[in-house]
C-alpha atoms as a PDB file:
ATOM      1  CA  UNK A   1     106.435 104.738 124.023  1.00  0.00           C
ATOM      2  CA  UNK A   2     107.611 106.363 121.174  1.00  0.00           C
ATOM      3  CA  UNK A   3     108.360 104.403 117.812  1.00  0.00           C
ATOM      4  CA  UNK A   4     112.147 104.798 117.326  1.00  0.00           C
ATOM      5  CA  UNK A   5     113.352 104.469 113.524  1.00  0.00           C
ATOM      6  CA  UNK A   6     116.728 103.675 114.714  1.00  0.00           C
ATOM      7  CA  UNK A   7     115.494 100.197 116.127  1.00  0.00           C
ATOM      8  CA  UNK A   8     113.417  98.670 114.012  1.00  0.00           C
ATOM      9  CA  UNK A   9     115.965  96.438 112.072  1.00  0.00           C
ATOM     10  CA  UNK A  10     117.504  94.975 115.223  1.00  0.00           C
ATOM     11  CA  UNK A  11     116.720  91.707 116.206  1.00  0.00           C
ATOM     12  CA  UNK A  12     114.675  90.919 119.032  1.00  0.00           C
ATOM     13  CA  UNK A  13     116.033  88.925 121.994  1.00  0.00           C
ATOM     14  CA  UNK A  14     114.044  87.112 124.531  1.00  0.00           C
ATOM     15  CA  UNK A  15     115.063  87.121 128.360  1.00  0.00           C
ATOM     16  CA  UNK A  16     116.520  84.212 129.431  1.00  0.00           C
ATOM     17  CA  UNK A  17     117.046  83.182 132.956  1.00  0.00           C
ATOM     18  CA  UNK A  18     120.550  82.497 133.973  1.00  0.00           C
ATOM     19  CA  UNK A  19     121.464  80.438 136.777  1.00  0.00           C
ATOM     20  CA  UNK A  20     124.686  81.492 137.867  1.00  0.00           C
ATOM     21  CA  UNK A  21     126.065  77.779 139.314  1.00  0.00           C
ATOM     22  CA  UNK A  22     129.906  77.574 140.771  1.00  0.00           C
ATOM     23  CA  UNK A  23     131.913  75.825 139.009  1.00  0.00           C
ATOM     24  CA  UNK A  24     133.614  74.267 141.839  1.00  0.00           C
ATOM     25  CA  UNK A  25     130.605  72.386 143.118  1.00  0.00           C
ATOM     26  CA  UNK A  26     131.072  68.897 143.849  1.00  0.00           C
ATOM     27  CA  UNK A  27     128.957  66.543 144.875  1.00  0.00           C
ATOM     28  CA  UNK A  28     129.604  64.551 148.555  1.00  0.00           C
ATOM     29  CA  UNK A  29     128.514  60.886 147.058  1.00  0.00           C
ATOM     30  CA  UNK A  30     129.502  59.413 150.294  1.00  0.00           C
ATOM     31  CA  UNK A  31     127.319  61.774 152.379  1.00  0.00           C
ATOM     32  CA  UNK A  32     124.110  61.174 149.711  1.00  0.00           C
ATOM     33  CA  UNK A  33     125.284  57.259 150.142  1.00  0.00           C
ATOM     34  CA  UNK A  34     125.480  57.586 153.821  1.00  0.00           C
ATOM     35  CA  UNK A  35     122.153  58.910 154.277  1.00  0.00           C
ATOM     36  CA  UNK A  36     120.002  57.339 151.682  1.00  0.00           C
ATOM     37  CA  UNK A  37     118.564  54.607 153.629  1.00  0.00           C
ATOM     38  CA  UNK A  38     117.533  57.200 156.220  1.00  0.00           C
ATOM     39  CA  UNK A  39     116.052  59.187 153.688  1.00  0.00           C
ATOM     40  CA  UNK A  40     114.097  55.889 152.416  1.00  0.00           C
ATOM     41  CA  UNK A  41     112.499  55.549 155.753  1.00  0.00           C
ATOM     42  CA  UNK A  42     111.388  59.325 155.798  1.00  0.00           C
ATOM     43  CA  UNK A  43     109.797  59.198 152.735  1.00  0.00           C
ATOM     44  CA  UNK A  44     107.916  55.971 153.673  1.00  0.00           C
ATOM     45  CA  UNK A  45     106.892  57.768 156.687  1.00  0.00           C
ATOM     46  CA  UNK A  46     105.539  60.715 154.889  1.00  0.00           C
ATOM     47  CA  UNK A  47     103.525  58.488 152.404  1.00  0.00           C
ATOM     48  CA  UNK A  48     101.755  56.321 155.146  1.00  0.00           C
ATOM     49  CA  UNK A  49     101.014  59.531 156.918  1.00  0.00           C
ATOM     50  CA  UNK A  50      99.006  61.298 154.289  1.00  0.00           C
ATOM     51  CA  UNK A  51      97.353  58.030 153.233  1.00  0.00           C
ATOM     52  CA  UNK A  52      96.310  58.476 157.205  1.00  0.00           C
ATOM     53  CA  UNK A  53      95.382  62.123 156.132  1.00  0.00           C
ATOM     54  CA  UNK A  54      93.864  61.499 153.035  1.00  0.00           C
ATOM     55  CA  UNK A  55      95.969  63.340 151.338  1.00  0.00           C
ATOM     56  CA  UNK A  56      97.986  61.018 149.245  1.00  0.00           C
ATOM     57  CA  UNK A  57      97.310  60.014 145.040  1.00  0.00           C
ATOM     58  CA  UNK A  58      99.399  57.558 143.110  1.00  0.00           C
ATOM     59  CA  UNK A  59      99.544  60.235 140.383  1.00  0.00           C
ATOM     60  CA  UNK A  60      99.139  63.516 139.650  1.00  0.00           C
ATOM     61  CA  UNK A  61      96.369  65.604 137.104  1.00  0.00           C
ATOM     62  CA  UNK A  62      96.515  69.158 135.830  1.00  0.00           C
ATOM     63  CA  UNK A  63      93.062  68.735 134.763  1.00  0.00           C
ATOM     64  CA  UNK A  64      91.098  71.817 135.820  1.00  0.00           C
ATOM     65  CA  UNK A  65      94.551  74.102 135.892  1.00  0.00           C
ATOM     66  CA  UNK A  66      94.432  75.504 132.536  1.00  0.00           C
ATOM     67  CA  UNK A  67      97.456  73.658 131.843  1.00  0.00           C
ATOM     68  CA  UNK A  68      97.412  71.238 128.776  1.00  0.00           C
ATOM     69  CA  UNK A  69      99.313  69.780 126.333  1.00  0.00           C
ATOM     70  CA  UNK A  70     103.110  69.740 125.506  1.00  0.00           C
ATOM     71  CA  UNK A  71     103.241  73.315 125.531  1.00  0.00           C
ATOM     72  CA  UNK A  72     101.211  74.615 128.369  1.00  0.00           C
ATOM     73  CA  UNK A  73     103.077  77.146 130.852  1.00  0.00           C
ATOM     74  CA  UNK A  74     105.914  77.572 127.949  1.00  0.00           C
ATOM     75  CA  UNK A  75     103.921  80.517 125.665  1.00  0.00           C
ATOM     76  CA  UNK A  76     105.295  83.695 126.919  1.00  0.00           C
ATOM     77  CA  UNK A  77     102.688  86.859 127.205  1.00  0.00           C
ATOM     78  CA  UNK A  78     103.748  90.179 125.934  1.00  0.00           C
ATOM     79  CA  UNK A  79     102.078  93.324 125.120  1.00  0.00           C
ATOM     80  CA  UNK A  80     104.468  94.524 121.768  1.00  0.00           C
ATOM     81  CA  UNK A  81     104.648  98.320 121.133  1.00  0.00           C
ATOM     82  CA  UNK A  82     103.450  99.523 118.030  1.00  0.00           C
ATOM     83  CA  UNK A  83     107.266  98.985 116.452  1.00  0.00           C
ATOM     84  CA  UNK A  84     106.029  95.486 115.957  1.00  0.00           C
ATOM     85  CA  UNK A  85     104.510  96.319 113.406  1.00  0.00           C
ATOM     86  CA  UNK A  86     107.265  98.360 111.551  1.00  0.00           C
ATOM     87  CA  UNK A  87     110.539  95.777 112.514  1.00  0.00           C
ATOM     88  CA  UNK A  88     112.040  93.921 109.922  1.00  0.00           C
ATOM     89  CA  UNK A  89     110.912  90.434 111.847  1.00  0.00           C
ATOM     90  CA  UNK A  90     107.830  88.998 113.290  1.00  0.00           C
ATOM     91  CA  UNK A  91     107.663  89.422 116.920  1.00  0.00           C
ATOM     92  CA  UNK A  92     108.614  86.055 118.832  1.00  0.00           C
ATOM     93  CA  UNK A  93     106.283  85.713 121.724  1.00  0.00           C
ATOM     94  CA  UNK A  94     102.764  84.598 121.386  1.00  0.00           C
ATOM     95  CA  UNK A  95     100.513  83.477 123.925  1.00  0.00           C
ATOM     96  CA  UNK A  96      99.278  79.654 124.703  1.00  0.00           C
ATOM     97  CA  UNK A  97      96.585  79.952 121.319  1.00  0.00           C
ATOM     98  CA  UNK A  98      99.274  81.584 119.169  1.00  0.00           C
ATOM     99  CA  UNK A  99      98.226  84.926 118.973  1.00  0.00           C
ATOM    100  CA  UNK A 100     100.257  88.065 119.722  1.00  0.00           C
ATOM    101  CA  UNK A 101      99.053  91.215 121.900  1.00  0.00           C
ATOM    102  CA  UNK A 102     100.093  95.080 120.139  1.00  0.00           C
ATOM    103  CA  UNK A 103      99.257  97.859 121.746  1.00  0.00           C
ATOM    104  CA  UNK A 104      96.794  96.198 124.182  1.00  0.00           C
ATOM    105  CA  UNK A 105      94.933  94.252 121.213  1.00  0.00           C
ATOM    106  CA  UNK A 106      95.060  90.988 120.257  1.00  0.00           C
ATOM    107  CA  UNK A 107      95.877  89.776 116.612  1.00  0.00           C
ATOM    108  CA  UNK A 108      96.106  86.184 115.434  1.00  0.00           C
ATOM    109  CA  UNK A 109      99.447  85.495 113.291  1.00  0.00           C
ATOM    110  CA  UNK A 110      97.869  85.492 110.280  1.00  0.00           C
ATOM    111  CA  UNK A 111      96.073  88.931 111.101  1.00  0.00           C
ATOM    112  CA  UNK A 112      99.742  90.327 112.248  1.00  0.00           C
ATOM    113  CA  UNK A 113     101.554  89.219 109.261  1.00  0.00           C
ATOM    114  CA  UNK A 114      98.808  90.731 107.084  1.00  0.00           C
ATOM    115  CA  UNK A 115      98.994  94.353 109.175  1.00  0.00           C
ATOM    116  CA  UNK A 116     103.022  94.266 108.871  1.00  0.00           C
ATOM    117  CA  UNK A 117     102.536  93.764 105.276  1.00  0.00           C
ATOM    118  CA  UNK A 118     100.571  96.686 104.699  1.00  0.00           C
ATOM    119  CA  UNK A 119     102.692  98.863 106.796  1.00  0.00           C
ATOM    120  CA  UNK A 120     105.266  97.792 105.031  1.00  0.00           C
ATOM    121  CA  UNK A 121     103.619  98.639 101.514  1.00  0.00           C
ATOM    122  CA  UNK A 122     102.848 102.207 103.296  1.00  0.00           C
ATOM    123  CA  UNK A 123     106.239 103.395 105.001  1.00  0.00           C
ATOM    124  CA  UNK A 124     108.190 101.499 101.755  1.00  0.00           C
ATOM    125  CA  UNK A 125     106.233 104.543  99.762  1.00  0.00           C
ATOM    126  CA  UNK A 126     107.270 107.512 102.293  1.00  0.00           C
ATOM    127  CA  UNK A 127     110.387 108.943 100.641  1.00  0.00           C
ATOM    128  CA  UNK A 128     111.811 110.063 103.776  1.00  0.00           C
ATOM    129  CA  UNK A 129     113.212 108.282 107.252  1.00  0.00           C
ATOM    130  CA  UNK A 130     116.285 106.329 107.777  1.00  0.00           C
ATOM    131  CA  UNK A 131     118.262 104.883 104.723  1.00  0.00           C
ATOM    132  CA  UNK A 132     116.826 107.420 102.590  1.00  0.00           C
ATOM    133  CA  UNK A 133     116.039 111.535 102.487  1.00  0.00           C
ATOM    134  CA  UNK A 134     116.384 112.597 105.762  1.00  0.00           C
ATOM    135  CA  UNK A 135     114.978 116.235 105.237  1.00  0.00           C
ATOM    136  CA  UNK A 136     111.252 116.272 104.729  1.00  0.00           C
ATOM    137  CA  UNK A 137     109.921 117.882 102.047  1.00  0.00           C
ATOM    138  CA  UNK A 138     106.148 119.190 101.099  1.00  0.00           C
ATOM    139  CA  UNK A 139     105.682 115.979  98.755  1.00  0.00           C
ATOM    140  CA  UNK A 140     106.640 114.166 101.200  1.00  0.00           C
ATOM    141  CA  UNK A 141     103.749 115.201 103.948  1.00  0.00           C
ATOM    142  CA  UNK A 142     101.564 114.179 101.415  1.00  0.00           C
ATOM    143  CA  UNK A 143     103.128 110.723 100.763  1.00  0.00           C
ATOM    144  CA  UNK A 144     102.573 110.338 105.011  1.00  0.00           C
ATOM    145  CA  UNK A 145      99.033 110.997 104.557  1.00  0.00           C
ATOM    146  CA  UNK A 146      98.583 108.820 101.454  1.00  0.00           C
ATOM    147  CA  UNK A 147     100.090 105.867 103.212  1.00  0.00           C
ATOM    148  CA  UNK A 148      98.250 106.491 106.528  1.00  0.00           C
ATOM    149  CA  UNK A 149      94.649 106.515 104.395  1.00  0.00           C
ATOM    150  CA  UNK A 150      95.328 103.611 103.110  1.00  0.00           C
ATOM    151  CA  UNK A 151      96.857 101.714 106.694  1.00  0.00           C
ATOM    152  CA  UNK A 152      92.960 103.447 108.039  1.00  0.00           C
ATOM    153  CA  UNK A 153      91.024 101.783 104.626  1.00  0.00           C
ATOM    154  CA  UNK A 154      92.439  98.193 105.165  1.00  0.00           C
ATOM    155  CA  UNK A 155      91.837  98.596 108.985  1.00  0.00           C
ATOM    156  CA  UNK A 156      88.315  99.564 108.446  1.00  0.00           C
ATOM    157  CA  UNK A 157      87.371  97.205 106.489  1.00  0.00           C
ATOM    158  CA  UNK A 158      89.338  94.058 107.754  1.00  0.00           C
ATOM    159  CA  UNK A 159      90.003  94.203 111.675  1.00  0.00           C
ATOM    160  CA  UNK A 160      88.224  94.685 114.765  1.00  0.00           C
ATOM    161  CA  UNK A 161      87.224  98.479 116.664  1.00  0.00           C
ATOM    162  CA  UNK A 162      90.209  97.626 118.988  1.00  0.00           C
ATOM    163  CA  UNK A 163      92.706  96.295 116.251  1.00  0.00           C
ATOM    164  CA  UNK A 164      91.927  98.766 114.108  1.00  0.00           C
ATOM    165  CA  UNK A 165      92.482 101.969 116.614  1.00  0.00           C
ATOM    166  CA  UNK A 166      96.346 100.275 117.617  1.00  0.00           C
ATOM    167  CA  UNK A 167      96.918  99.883 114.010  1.00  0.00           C
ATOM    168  CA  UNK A 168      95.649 103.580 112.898  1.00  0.00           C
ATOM    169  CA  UNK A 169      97.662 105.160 115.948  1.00  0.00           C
ATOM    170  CA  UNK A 170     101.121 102.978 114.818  1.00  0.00           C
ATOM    171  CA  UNK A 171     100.525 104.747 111.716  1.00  0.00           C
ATOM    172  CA  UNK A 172     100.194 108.075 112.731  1.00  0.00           C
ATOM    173  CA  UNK A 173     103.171 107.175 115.057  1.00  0.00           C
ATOM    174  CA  UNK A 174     105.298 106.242 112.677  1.00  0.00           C
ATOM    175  CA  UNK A 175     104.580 109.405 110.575  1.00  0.00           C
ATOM    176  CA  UNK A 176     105.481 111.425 114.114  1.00  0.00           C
ATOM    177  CA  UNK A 177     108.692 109.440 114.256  1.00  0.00           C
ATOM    178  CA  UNK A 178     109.975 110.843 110.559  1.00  0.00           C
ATOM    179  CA  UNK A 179     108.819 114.348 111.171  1.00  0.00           C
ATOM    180  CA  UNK A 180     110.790 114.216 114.766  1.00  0.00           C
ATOM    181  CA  UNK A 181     113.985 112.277 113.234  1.00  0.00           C
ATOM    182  CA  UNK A 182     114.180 115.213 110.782  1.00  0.00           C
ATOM    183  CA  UNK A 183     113.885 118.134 113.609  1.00  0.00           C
ATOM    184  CA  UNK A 184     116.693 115.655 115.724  1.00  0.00           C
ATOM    185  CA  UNK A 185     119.264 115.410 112.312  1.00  0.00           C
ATOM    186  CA  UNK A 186     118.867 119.253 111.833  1.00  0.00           C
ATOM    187  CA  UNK A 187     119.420 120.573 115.434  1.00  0.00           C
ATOM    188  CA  UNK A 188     122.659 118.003 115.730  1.00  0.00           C
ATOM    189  CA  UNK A 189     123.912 119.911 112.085  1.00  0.00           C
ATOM    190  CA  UNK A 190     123.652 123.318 113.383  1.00  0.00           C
ATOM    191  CA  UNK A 191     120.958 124.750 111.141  1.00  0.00           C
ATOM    192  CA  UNK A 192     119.970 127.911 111.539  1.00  0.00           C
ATOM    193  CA  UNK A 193     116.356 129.819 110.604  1.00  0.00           C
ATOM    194  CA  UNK A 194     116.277 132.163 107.916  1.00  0.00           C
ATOM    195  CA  UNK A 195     114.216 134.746 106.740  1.00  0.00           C
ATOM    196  CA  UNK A 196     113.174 137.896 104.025  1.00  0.00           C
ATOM    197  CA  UNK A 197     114.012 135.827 101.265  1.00  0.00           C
ATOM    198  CA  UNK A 198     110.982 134.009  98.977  1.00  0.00           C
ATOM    199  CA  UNK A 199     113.055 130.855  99.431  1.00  0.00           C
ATOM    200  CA  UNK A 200     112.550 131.413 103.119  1.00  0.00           C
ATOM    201  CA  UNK A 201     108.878 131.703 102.976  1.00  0.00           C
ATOM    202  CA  UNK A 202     109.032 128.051 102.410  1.00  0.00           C
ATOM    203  CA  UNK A 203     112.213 126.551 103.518  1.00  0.00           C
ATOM    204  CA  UNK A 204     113.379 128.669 106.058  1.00  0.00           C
ATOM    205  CA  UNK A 205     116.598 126.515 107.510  1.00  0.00           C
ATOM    206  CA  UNK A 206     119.909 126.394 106.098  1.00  0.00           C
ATOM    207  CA  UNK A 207     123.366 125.509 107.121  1.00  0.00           C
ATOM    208  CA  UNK A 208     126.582 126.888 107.396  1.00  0.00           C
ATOM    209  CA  UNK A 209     128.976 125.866 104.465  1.00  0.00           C
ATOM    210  CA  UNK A 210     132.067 124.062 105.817  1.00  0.00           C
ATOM    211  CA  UNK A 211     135.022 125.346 105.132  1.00  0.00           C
ATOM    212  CA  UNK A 212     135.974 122.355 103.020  1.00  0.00           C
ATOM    213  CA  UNK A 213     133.182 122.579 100.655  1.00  0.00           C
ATOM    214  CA  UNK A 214     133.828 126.427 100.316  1.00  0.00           C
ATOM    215  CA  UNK A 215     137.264 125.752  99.101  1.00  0.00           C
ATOM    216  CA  UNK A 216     136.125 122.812  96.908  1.00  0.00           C
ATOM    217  CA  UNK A 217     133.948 124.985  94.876  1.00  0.00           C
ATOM    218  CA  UNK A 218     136.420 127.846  94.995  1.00  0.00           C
ATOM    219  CA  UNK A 219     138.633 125.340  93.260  1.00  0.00           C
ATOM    220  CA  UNK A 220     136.581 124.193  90.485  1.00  0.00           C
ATOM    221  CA  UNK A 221     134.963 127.341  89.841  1.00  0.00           C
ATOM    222  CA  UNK A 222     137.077 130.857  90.736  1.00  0.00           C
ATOM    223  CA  UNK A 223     134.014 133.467  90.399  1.00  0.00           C
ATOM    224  CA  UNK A 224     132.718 132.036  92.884  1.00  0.00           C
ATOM    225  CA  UNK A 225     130.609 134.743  95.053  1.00  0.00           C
ATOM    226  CA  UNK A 226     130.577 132.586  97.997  1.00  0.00           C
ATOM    227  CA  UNK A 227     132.527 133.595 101.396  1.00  0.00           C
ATOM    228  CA  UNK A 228     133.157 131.942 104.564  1.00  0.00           C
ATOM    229  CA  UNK A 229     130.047 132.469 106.782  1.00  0.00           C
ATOM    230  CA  UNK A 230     127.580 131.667 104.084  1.00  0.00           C
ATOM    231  CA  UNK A 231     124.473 129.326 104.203  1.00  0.00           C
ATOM    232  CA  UNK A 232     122.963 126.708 102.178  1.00  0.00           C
ATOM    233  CA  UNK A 233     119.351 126.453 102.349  1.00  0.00           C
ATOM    234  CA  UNK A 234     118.222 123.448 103.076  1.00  0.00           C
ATOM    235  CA  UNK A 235     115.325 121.562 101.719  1.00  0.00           C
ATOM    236  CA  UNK A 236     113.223 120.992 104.498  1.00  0.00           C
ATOM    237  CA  UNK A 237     109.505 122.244 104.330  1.00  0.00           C
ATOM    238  CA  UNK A 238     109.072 124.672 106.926  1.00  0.00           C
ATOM    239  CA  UNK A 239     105.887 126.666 106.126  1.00  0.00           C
ATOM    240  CA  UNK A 240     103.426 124.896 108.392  1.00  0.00           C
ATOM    241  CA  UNK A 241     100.190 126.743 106.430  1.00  0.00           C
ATOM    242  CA  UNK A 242     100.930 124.965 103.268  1.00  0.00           C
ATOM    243  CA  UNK A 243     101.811 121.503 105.149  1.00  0.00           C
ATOM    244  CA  UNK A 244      98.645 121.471 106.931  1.00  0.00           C
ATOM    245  CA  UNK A 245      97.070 122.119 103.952  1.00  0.00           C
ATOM    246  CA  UNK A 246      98.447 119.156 102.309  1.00  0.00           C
ATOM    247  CA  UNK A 247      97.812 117.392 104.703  1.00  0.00           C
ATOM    248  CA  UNK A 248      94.231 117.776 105.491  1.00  0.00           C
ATOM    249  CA  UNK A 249      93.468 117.211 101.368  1.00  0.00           C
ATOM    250  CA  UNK A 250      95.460 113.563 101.021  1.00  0.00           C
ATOM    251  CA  UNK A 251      93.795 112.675 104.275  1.00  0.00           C
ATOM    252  CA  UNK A 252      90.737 112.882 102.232  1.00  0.00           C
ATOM    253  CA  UNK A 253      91.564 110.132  99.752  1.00  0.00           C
ATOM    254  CA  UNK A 254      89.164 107.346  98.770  1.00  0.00           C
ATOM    255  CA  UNK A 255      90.857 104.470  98.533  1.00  0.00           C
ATOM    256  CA  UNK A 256      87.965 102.620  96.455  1.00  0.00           C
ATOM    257  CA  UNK A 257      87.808 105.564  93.996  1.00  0.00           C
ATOM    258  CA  UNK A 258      90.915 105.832  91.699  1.00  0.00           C
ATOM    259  CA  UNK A 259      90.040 108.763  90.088  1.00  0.00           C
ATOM    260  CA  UNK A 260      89.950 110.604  93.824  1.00  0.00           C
ATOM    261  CA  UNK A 261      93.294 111.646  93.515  1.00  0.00           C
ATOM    262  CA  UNK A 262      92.768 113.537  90.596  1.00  0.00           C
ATOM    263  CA  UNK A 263      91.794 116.633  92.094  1.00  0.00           C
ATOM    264  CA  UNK A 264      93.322 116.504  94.642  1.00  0.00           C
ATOM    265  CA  UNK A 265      96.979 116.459  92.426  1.00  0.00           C
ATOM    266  CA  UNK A 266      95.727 119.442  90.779  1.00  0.00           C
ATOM    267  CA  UNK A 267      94.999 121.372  94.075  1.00  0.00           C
ATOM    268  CA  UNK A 268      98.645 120.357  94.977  1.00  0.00           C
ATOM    269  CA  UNK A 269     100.240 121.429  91.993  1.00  0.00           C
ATOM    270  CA  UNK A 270      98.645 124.944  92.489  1.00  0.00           C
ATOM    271  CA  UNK A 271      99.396 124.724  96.308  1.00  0.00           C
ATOM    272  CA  UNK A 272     103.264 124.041  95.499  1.00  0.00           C
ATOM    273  CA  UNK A 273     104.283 126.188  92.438  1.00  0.00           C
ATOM    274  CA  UNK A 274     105.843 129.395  94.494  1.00  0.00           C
ATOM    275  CA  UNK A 275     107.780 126.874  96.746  1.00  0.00           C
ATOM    276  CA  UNK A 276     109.183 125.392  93.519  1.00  0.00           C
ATOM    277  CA  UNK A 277     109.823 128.361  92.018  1.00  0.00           C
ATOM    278  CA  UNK A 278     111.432 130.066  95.210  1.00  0.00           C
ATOM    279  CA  UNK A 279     114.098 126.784  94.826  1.00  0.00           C
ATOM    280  CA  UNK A 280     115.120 128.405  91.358  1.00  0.00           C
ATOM    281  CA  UNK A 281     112.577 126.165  89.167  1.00  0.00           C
ATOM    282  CA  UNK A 282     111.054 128.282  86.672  1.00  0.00           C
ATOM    283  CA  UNK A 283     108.739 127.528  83.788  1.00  0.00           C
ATOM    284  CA  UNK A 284     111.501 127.757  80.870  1.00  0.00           C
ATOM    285  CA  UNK A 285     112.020 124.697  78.932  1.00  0.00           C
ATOM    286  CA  UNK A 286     109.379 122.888  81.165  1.00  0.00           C
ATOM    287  CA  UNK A 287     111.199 122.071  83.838  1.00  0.00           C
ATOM    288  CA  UNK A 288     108.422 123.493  86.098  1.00  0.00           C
ATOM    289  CA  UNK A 289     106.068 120.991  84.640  1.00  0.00           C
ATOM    290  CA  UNK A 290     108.413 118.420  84.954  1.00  0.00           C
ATOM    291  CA  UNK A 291     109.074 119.112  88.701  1.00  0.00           C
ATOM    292  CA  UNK A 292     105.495 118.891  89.490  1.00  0.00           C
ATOM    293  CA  UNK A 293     104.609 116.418  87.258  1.00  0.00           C
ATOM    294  CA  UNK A 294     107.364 114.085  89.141  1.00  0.00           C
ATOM    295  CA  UNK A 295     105.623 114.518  92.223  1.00  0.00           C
ATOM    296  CA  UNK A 296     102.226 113.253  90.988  1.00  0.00           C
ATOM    297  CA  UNK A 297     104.055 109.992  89.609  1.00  0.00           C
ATOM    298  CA  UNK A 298     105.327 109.151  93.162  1.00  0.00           C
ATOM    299  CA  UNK A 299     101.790 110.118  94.531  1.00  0.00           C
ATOM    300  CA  UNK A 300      99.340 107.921  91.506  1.00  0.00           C
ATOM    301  CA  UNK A 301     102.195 105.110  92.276  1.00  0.00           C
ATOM    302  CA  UNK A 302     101.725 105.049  96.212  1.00  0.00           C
ATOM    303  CA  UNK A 303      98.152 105.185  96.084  1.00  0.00           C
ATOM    304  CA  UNK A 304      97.855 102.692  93.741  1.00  0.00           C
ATOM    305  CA  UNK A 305     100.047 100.727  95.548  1.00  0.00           C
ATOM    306  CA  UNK A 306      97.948 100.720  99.016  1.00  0.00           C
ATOM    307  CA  UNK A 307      94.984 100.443  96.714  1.00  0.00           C
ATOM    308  CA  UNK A 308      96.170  96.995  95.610  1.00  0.00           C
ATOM    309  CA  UNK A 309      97.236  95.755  98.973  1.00  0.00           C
ATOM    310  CA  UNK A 310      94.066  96.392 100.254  1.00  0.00           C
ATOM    311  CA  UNK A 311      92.330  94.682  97.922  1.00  0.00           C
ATOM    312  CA  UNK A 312      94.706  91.625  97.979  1.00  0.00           C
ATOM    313  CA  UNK A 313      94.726  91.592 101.649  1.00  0.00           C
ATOM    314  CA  UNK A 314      90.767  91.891 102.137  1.00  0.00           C
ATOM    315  CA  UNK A 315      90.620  87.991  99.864  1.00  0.00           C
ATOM    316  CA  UNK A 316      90.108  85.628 101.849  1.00  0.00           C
ATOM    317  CA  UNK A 317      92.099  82.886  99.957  1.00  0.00           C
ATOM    318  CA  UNK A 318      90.836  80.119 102.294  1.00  0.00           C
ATOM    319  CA  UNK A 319      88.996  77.238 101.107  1.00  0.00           C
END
């Protein structure tokens, strides 16, 4: 199943059973009065009978069920999906030794709590998905490949074959679940493909200006060259060449080398100058530099964020 960004802030809810009993039940006293001296005499009958049979013990033992303790036959199994590890709460349901099953693996609570906290530390640094961007842009690939490095570093190094293969694919899952939110948002406003233009070579969608906003801008600026049945392009990286190869180099981090992002920026930089420059940003005044330079903050400040959750998450603070 699908992760669904929509979902994960809702709260989870067990199943209960409901007994549906009729309210106008009533119990016949006299009739349970009548015949409890007969039932007496039944159950006497019954007990001497399997004392016959050898059947009968003064009390019963669970011993040998796999039943013990207060708790036994109250933990409640589940298998999670991979949302667990993305919702805003800890799942509820853990089995009879306190541990909670993901994606067909097993993780104890403290192991669970640890994974959701680097997820979180990962998808906190994506600047797209629900509550913020929606439209995906190129920096923003490589912000889904920075965070999913550094889910795959702590995995490697901290959890089991199993664990860490549910954990890697949640990632990679979640990533999915942006890239198809964005393709969902932009078919529901109506966007259209462009082409022939530079700006098209690298954001080739745009949208039909409302007739509202035309007349806004009319009204605050009367030169306007803008007519009903124009587009606005629309931010959205769209030039799969370049996004695969962003892709493939911040999938390449090394997450105990600092300086490995280094070259890779610089690669970037080089990579995404003529989609800059197709969006109007030119070199005067340095706002070119500034653009690109902007990007690289949000990248150094990601990556050293997943650095340091590794590392804090890989001390074992136990005594």
């Amino acid at each position: 199943m699908a992760i669904d960004l929509t979902t994960l802030n809702t709260t989870e809810i067990i199943p209960q059973k409901v007994y549906n009993l009729n309210n106008s039940y009533k119990a016949d006293q006299n009739k349970i009065r009548e015949n409890w001296e007969e039932k007496k005499a039944t159950a006497i009958d019954l007990i001497e009978e399997s004392k016959k049979n050898g059947t009968y013990r003064e009390s019963a033992s669970l011993e040998g069920t796999g039943v013990s303790g207060l708790t036994a036959g109250k933990g409640a199994y589940c298998n999670y999906s991979l949302d667990a590890f993305f919702r805003k709460d800890m799942p509820l349901l853990s089995d009879d030794n306190g541990n909670f099953t993901v994606g067909g693996a097993t993780f104890t609570r403290e192991e669970l709590e640890e994974c959701r906290a680097v997820m979180k530390a990962a998808v906190d640094g994506i600047g797209c998905g629900i509550g913020k961007n929606t439209n995906i842009d190129y920096r923003n690939y490589a912000e889904m490949e920075i965070a999913a490095g550094g889910v795959r570093a702590y995995a490697s190094e901290n959890l089991t074959e199993k664990q860490a293969a549910v954990v890697n694919k949640a990632m990679k899952e979640y990533n999915d679940a942006l890239i198809k939110h964005e393709k969902d948002m932009l078919e529901r406003a109506g966007t259209i493909d462009i082409s022939g233009s530079d700006v098209s070579k690298y954001y080739g969608k745009a949208q039909p200006i409302p007739k509202e906003m035309l007349d806004r801008i009319h009204s605050f600026n009367s030169n306007s060259k803008l007519n009903s049945g124009d587009v606005g392009t629309i931010q959205s990286a769209t030039n799969e060449d370049l996004i695969s190869k962003i892709r493939d180099m911040f999938s390449k981090l090394d997450y105990s080398d600092s300086s490995s992002l280094d070259t890779v920026s610089e690669k970037y930089k080089e990579y995404i100058t003529p989609a800059k420059m197709s969006l109007g940003v030119s070199s005067a005044n340095g706002y070119l530099s500034q653009a690109l330079n902007q990007d690289i903050l949000g990248f150094q400040s990601l990556f050293k964020n997943m650095m340091n959750v590794i590392r804090y998450r890989s001390i074992d603070f136990r005594m």
